[in-house]
Protein backbone atom coordinates (compact mmCIF):
# COMPACT_ATOMS: atom_id res chain seq x y z
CA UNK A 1 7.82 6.37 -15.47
CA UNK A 2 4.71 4.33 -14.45
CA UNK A 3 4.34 2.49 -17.63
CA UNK A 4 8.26 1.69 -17.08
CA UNK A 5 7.62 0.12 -13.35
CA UNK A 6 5.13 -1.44 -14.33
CA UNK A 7 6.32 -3.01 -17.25
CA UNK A 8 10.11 -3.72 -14.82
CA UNK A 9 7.35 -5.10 -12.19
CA UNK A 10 5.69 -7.84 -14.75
CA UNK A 11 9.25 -8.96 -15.65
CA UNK A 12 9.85 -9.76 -12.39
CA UNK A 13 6.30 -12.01 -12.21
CA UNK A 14 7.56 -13.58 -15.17
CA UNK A 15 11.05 -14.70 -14.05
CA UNK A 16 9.34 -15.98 -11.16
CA UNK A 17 6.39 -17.60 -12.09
CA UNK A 18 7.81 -20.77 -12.51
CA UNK A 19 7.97 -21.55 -9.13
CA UNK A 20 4.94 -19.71 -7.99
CA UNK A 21 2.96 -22.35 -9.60
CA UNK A 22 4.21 -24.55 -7.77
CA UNK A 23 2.79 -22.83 -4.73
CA UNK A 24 0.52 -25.55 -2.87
CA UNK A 25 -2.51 -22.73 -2.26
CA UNK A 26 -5.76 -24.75 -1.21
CA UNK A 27 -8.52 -21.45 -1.37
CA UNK A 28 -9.99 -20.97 -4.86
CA UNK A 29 -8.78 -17.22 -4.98
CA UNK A 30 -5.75 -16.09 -3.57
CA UNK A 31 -3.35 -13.29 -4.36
CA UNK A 32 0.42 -12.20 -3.15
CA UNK A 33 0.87 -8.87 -3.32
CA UNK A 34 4.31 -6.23 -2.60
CA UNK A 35 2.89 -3.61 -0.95
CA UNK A 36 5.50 -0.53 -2.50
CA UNK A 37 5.54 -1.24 -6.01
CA UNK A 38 1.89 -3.12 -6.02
CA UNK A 39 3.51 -6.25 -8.11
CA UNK A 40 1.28 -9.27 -7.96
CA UNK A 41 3.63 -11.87 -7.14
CA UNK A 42 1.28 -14.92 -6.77
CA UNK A 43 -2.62 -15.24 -8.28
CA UNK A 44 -4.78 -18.09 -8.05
CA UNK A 45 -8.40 -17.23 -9.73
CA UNK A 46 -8.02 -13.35 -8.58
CA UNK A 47 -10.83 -11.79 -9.91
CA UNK A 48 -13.86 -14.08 -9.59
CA UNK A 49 -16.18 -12.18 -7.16
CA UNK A 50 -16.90 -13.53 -4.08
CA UNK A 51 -18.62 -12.83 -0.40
CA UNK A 52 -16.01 -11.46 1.41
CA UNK A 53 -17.03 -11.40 4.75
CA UNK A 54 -15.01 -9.15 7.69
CA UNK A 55 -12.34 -8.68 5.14
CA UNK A 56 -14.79 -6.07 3.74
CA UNK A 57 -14.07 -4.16 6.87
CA UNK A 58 -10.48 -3.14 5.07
CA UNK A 59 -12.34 -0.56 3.51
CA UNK A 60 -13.86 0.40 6.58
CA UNK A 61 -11.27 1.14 8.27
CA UNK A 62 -9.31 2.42 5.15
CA UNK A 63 -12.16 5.10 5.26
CA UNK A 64 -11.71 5.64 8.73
CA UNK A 65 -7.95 6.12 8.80
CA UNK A 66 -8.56 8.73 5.36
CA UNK A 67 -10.86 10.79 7.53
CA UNK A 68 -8.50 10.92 10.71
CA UNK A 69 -5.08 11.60 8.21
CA UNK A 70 -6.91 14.14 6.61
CA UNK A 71 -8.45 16.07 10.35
CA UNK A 72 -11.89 15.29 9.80
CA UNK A 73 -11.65 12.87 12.34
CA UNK A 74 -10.04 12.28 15.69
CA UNK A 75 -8.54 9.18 17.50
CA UNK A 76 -10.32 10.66 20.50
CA UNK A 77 -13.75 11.94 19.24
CA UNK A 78 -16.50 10.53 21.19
CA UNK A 79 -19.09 8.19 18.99
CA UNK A 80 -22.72 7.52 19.96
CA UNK A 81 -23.95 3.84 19.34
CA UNK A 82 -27.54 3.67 17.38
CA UNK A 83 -29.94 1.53 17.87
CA UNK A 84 -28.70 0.34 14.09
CA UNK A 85 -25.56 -0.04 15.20
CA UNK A 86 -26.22 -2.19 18.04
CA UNK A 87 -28.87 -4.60 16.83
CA UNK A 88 -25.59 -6.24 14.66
CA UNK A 89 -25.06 -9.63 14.75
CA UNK A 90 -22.37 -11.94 14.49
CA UNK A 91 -18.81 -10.92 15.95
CA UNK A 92 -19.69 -8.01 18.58
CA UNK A 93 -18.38 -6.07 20.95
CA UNK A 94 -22.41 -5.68 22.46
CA UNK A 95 -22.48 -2.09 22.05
CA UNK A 96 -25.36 -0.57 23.56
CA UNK A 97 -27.42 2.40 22.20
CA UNK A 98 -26.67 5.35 23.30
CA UNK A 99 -23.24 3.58 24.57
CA UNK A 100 -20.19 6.23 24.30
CA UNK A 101 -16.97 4.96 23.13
CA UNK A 102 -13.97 6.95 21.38
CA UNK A 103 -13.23 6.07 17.57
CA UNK A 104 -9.86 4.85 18.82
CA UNK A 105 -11.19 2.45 20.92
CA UNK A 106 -14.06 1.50 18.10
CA UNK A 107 -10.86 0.97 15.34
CA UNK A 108 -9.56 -1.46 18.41
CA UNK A 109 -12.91 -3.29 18.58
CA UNK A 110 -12.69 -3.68 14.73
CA UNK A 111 -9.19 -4.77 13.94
CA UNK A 112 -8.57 -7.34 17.42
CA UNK A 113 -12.64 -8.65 17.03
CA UNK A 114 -13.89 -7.42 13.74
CA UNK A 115 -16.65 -6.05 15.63
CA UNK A 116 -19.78 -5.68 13.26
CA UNK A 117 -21.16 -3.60 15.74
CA UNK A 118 -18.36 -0.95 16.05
CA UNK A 119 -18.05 -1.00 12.17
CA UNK A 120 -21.50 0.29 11.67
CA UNK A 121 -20.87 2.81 14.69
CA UNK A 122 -17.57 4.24 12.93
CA UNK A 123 -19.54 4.35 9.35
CA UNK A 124 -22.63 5.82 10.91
CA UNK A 125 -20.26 8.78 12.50
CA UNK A 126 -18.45 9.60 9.54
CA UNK A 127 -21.51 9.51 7.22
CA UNK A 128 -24.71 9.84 8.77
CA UNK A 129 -26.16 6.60 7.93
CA UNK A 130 -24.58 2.88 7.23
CA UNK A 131 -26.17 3.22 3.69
CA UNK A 132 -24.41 6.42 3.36
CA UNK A 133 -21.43 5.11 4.41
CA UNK A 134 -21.71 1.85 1.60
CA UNK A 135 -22.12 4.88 -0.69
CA UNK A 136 -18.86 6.29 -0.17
CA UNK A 137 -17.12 2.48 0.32
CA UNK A 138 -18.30 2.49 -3.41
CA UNK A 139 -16.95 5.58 -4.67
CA UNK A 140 -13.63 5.10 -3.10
CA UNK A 141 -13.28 1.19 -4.42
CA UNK A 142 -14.18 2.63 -7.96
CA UNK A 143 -11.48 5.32 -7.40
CA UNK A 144 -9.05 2.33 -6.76
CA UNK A 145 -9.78 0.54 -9.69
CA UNK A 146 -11.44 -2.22 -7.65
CA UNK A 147 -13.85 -3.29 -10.26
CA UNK A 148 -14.86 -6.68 -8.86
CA UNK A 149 -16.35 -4.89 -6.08
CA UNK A 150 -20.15 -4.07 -4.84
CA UNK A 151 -20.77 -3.42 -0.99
CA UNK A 152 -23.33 -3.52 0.25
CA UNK A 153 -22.67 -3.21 3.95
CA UNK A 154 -19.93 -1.72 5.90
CA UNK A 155 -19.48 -5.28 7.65
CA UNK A 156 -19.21 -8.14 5.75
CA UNK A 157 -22.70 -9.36 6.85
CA UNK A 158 -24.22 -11.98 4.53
CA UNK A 159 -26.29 -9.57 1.73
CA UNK A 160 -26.96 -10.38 -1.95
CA UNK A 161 -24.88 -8.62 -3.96
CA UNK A 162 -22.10 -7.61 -1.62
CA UNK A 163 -19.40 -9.11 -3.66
CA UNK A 164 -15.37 -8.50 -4.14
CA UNK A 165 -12.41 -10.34 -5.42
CA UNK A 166 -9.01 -11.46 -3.97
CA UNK A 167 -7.86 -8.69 -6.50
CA UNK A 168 -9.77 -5.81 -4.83
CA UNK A 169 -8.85 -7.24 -1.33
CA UNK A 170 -5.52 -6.87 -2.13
CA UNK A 171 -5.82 -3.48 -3.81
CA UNK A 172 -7.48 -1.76 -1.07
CA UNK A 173 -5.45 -3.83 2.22
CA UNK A 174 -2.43 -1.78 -0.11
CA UNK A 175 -3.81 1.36 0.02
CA UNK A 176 -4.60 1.33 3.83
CA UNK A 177 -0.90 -0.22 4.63
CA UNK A 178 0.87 2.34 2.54
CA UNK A 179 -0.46 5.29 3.30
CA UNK A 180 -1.99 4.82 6.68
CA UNK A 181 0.78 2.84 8.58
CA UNK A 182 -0.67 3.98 11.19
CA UNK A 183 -3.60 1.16 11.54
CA UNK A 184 -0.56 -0.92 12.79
CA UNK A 185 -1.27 0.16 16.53
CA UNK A 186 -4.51 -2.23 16.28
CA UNK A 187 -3.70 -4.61 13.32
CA UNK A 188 -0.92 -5.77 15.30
CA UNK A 189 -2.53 -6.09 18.92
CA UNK A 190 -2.69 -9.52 20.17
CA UNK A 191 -4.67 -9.13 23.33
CA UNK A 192 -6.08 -5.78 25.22
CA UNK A 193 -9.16 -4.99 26.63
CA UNK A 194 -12.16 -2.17 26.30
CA UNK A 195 -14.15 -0.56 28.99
CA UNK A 196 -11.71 -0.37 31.56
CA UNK A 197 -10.89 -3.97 31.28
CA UNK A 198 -14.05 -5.21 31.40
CA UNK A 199 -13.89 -6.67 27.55
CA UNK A 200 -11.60 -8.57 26.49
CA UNK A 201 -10.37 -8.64 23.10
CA UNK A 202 -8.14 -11.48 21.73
CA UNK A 203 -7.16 -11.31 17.56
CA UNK A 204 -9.09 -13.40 15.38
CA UNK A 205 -5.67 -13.25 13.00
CA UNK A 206 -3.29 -15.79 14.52
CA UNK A 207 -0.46 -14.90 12.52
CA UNK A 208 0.11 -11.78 14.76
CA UNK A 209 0.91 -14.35 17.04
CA UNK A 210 2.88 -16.96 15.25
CA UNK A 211 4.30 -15.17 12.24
CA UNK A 212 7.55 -13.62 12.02
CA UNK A 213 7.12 -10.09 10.85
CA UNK A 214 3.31 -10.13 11.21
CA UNK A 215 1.52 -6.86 10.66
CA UNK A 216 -1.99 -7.58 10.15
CA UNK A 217 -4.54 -7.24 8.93
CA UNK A 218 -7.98 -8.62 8.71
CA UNK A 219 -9.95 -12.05 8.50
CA UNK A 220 -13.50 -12.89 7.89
CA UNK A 221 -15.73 -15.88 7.87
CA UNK A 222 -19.11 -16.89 6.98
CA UNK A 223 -20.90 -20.32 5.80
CA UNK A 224 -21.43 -18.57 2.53
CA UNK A 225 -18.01 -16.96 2.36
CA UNK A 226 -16.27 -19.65 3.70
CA UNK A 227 -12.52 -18.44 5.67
CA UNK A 228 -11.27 -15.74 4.21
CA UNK A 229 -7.66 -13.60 4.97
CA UNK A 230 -6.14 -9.97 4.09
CA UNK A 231 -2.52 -11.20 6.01
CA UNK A 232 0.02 -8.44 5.82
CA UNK A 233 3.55 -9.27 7.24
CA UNK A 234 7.14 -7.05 6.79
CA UNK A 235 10.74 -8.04 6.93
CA UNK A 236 14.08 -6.50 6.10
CA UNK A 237 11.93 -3.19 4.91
CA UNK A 238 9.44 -5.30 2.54
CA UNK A 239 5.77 -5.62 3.47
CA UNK A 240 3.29 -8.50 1.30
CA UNK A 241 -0.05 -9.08 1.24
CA UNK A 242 -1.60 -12.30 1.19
CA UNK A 243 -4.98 -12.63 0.22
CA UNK A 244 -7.32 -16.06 0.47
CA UNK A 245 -10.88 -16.49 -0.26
CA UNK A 246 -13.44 -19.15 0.20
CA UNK A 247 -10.94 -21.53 2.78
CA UNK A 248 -12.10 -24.41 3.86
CA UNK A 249 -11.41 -24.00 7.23
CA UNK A 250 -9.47 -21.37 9.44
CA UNK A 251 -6.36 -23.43 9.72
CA UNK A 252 -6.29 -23.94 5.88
CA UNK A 253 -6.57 -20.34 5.09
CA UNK A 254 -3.49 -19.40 7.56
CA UNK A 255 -1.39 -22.01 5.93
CA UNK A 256 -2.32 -21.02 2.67
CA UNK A 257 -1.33 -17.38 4.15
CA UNK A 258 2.14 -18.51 5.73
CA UNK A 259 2.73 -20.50 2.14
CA UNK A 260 2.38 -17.18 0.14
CA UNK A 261 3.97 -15.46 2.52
CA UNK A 262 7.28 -17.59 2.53
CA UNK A 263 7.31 -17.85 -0.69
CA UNK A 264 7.22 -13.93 -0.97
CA UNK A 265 9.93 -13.06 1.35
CA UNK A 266 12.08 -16.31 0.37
CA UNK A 267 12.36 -15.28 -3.48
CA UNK A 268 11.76 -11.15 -3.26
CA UNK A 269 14.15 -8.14 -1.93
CA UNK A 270 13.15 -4.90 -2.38
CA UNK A 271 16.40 -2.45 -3.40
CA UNK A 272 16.61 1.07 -3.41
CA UNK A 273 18.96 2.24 -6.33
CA UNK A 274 21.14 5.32 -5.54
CA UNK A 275 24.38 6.67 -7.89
CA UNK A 276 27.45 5.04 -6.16
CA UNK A 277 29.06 9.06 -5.82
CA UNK A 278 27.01 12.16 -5.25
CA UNK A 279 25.53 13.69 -8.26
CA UNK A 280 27.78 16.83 -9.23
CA UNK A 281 25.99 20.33 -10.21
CA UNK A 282 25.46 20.31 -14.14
CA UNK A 283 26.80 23.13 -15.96
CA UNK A 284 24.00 25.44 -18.35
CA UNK A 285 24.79 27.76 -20.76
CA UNK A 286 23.32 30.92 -21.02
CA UNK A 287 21.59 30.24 -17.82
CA UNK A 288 21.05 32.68 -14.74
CA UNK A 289 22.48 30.68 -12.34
CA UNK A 290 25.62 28.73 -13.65
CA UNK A 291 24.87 24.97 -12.85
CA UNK A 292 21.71 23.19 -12.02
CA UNK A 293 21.63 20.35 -9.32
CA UNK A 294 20.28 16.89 -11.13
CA UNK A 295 18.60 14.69 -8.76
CA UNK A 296 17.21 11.00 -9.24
CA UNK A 297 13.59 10.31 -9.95
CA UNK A 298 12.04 9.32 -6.63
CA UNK A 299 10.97 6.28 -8.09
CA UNK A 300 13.63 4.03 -7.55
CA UNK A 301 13.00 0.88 -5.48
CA UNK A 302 13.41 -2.10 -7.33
CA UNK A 303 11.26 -5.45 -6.55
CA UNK A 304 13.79 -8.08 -7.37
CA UNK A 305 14.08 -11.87 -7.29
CA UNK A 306 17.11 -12.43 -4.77
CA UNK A 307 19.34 -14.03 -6.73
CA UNK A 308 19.30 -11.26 -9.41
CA UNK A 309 19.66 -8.51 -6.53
CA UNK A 310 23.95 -9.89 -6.36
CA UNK A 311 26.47 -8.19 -8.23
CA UNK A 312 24.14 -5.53 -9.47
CA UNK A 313 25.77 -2.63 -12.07
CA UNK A 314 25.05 1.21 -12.39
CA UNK A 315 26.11 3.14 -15.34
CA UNK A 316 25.51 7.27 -15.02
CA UNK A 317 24.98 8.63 -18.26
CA UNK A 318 25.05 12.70 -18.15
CA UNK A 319 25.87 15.18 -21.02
CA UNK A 320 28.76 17.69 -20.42
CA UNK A 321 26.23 20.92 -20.01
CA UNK A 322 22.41 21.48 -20.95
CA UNK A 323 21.21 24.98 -22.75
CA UNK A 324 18.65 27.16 -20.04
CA UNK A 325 15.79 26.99 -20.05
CA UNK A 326 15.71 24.29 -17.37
CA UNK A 327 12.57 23.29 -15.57
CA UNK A 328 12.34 21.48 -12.23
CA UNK A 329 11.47 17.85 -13.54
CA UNK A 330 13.36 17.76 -16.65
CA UNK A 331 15.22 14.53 -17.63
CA UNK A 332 19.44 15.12 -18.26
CA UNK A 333 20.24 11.85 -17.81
CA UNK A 334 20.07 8.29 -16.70
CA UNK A 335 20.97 5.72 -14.36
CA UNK A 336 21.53 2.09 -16.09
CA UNK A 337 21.13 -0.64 -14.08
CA UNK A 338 22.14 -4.00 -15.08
CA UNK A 339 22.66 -7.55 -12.79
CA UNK A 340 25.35 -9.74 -13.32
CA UNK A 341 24.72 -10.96 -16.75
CA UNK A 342 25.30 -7.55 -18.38
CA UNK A 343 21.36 -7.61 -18.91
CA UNK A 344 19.25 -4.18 -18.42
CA UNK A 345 17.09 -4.06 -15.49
CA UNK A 346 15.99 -0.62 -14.94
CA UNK A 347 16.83 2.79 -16.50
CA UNK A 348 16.34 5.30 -13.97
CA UNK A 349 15.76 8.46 -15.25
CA UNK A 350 17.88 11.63 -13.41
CA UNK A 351 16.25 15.13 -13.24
CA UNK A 352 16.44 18.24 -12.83
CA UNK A 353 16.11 19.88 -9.07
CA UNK A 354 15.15 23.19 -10.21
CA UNK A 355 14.48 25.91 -12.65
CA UNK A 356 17.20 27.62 -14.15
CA UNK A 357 15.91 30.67 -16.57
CA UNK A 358 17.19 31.68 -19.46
CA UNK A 359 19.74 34.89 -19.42
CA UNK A 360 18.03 37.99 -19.95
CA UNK A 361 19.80 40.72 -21.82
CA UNK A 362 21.05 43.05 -19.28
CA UNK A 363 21.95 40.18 -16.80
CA UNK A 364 24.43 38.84 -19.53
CA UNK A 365 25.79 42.62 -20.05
CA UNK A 366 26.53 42.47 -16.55
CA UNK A 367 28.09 39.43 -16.64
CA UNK A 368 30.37 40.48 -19.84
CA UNK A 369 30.96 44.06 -17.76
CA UNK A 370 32.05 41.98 -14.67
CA UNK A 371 34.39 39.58 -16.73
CA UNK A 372 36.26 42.45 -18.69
CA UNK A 373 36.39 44.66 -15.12
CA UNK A 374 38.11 41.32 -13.53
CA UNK A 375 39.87 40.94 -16.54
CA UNK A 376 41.81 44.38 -16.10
């Protein structure tokens, strides 16, 4: 089933690369990503390494938000600032040493200010040490396949060899979207405050702001980086990711965000495919229960270009029975989708919902005894 999304999800970058060409993207690297089925809609030198900046952060906070899913962490456990922590430079919230704050207020500091400080404080928690903490950004960007990657901070910090790609940006701004929605209570914050009002915090990311739909999620700049942009936005259920490296200035990389964006959410739908009736119980022979319930793979949102999403067609194809043995997971069937044309978009496969053993010996004596008796 993976190879067959993937393969349904390069089709759809094919029919519409055309006009993403004609995208007018000014940063060196940039990538448009979907965040559900991961299809790269848009890519513009994607995989050249480069200084990331904040945007490295993503996988500080992706870490973060794994440890709190998972209980090892709380929104409200109380973190210590280190001497480490607070010697940061650049964008800074001026923690203190031995300055208390809660790990939801630290996440705030991060995501409104990108607060180097508070990013060190949060990896230093969770790990023990920043360099700890670089160990396990690392191992989890290996785990996602980000191979253009090396960190070598948990901030974005000018440092020789901390390196990643547009690619890898995109990769890991999907993981933390998708399965830690979550991080939209502070992605999304325009304004707020910290220490009882005292600091105020004002996003760095305009487009929470001025963009339609905006969701996040994190920008970065240095003279060696140049402007750089993980911009997530959602509307009418689909979220993108727009990625841009090495801007020229801050303006330039927000339009080359909004530009990517449009184009995303002008050309794209996302559709879920159901059966247009309810799937009916499936007779087996020889079974212990008489039917088994087929159900459709789970699998089945569709990235489509808009103007093949019209006039779509689904053809169920099920047999008249299946023999037991039936395992949860089998495949009786399909769903055939085709658009307008008659052409094949996606087979769906449809499964079975549960086991259904064979008939033993004495439960089908019992079943011939209770026929004959009802017979009489």
């Amino acid at each position: 089933m993976k190879r067959f999304f993937a393969c349904l999800c390069l089709c759809v970058l094919l029919l519409g690369n055309a006009s993403a060409q004609a995208l007018d993207v000014s940063a060196p690297s940039a990538v448009l990503m979907e965040k559900t089925t991961g299809t790269v809609l848009f890519a513009k030198d994607e995989h050249t390494p480069r200084e990331p900046a904040s945007v490295t952060k993503v996988m500080t906070l992706l870490l973060t938000m794994e440890a709190i899913d998972d209980g090892r962490l709380s929104y409200d456990d109380t973190v210590t600032g280190s001497a480490h922590a607070a010697s940061m430079g650049g964008s800074q919230i001026w923690l203190k040493e031995g300055e208390t704050m809660t790990v939801r207020d630290l996440l705030k500091a991060v995501c409104v200010v990108s607060g180097n400080d508070a990013a060190v404080a949060l990896g230093e928690h969770l790990a023990g040490s920043e360099d700890a903490f670089v160990e396990r950004m690392n191992k989890r960007a290996a785990e996602l396949g980000m191979n253009d990657t090396h960190f070598v901070n948990a901030t974005g910090l000018p440092a020789a060899g901390h390196m990643t790609s547009a690619h890898d940006i995109a990769v890991m701004s999907r993981e933390l979207i998708r399965n830690h929605p979550d991080i939209r209570q502070f992605t999304t914050i325009w304004m707020d405050s910290l220490r009882d009002g005292a600091s105020m915090l004002v996003n760095t990311n305009k487009l929470i702001r001025f963009y339609q739909g905006a969701t996040g999620l994190k920008t970065g700049s240095t003279d060696a980086a140049g402007y750089c942009l993980s911009a997530t936005a959602e509307r009418d259920g689909m979220e993108l990711i727009a990625v841009i490296m090495k801007g020229k200035t801050s303006d330039e990389r927000f339009a080359d965000a909004r530009t990517l964006l449009d184009y995303g959410f002008a050309t794209y739908t996302l559709m879920t495919v159901t059966p247009d009736a309810a799937l009916a119980p499936l007779p087996v022979r020889l079974g212990e229960r008489s039917a088994v319930q087929p159900v459709l793979t789970r699998d089945n949102t569709m990235l489509l270009e808009r103007t093949a999403a019209s006039g779509l067609q689904k053809e169920l194809s099920l047999p008249a029975y299946v023999d037991a043995p039936v395992s949860a997971g089998d495949r009786l069937g399909e769903l055939r989708v085709k658009d307008a044309t008659g052409d094949t978009v996606a087979v769906l496969p449809i499964l079975a919902g549960e086991d259904v053993a064979h008939i033993t010996w004495g439960q089908m004596f019992r079943r011939v005894c209770r026929v004959a008796f009802c017979a009489q």
